[in-house]
Protein backbone atom coordinates (compact mmCIF):
# COMPACT_ATOMS: atom_id res chain seq x y z
CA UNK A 1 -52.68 -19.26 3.92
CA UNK A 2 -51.98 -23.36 4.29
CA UNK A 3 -55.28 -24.20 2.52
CA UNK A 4 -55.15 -21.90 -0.44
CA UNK A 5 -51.63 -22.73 -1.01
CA UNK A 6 -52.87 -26.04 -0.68
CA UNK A 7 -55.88 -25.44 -2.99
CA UNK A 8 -53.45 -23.88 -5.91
CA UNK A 9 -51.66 -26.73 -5.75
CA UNK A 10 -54.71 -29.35 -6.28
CA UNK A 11 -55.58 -27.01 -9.12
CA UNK A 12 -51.77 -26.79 -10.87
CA UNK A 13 -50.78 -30.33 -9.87
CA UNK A 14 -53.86 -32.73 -10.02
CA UNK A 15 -56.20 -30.67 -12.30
CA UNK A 16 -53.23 -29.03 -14.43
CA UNK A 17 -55.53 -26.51 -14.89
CA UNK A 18 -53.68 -23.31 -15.65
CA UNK A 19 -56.34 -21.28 -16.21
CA UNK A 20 -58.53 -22.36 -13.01
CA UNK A 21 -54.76 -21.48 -11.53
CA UNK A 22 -54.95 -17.73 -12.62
CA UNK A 23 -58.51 -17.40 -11.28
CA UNK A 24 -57.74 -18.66 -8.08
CA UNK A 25 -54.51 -16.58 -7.53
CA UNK A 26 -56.28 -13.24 -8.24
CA UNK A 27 -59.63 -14.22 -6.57
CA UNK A 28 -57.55 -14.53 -3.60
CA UNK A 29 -54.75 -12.07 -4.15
CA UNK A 30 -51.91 -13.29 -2.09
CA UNK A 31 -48.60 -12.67 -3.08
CA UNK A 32 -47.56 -16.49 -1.98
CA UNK A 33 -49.98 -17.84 -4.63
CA UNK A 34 -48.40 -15.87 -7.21
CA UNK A 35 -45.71 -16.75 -6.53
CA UNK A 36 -45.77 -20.32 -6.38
CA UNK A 37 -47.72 -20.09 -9.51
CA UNK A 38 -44.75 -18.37 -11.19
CA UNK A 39 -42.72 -21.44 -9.80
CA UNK A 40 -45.00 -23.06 -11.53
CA UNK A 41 -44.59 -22.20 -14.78
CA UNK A 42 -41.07 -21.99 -14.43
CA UNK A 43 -40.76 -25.91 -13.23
CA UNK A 44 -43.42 -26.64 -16.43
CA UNK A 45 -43.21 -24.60 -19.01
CA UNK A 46 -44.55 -26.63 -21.45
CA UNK A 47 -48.24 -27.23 -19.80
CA UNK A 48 -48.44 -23.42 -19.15
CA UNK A 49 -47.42 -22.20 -22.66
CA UNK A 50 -49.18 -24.51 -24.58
CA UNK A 51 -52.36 -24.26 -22.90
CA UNK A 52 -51.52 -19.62 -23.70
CA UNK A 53 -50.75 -20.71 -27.26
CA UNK A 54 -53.83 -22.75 -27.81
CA UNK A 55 -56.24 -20.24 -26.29
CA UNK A 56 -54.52 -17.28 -28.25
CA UNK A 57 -54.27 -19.18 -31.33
CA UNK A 58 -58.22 -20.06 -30.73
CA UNK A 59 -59.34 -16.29 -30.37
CA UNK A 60 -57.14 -15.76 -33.68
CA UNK A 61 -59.33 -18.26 -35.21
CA UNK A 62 -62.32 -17.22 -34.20
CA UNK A 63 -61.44 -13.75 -35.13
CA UNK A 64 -60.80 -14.52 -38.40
CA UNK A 65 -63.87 -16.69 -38.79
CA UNK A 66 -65.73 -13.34 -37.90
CA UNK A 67 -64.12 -10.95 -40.52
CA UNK A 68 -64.06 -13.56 -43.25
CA UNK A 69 -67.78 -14.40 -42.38
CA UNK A 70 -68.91 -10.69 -42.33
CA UNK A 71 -66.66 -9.67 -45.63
CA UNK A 72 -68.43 -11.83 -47.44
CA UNK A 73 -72.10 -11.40 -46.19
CA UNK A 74 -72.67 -14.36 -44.81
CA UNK A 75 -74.06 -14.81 -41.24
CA UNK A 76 -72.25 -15.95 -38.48
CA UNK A 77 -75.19 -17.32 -36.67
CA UNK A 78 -75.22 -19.97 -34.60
CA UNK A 79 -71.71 -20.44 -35.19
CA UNK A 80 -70.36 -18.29 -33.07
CA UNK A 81 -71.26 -17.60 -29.40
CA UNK A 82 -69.57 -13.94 -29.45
């Protein structure tokens, strides 16, 4: 358990990577990880949420982009990797 709890915190703390965080917690499902990622998010709110906001606001985008694309006959293309 030390080296994953370790790991997690490499990824949260040095890498502030939230997402790599999430990954890592349910590759390994321990409850421990959880729950010091919940600590976390509680201690840094700010880092977690923005990084949810800007990754839902993203899909919203690219969502749109889609619909508004296809409504209107044009291609999507290249543009988009979906």
């Amino acid at each position: 358990m030390g080296n994953t709890k370790e790991a997690l915190q490499l990824i949260t703390n040095e890498l502030g990577d939230v997402n790599q965080a999430i990954e890592f917690c349910k590759e390994h499902n321990e409850r421990e990880l959880w729950e010091d990622l919940i600590t976390y998010s509680i201690d840094k709110p700010s880092q977690c949420v923005s990084k949810a906001v800007r990754d839902v606001y993203l899909t919203a985008l690219l969502f749109l982009f889609i619909i508004l694309t296809r409504s209107v006959g044009v291609s999507v293309g290249s543009f988009c990797p979906v």
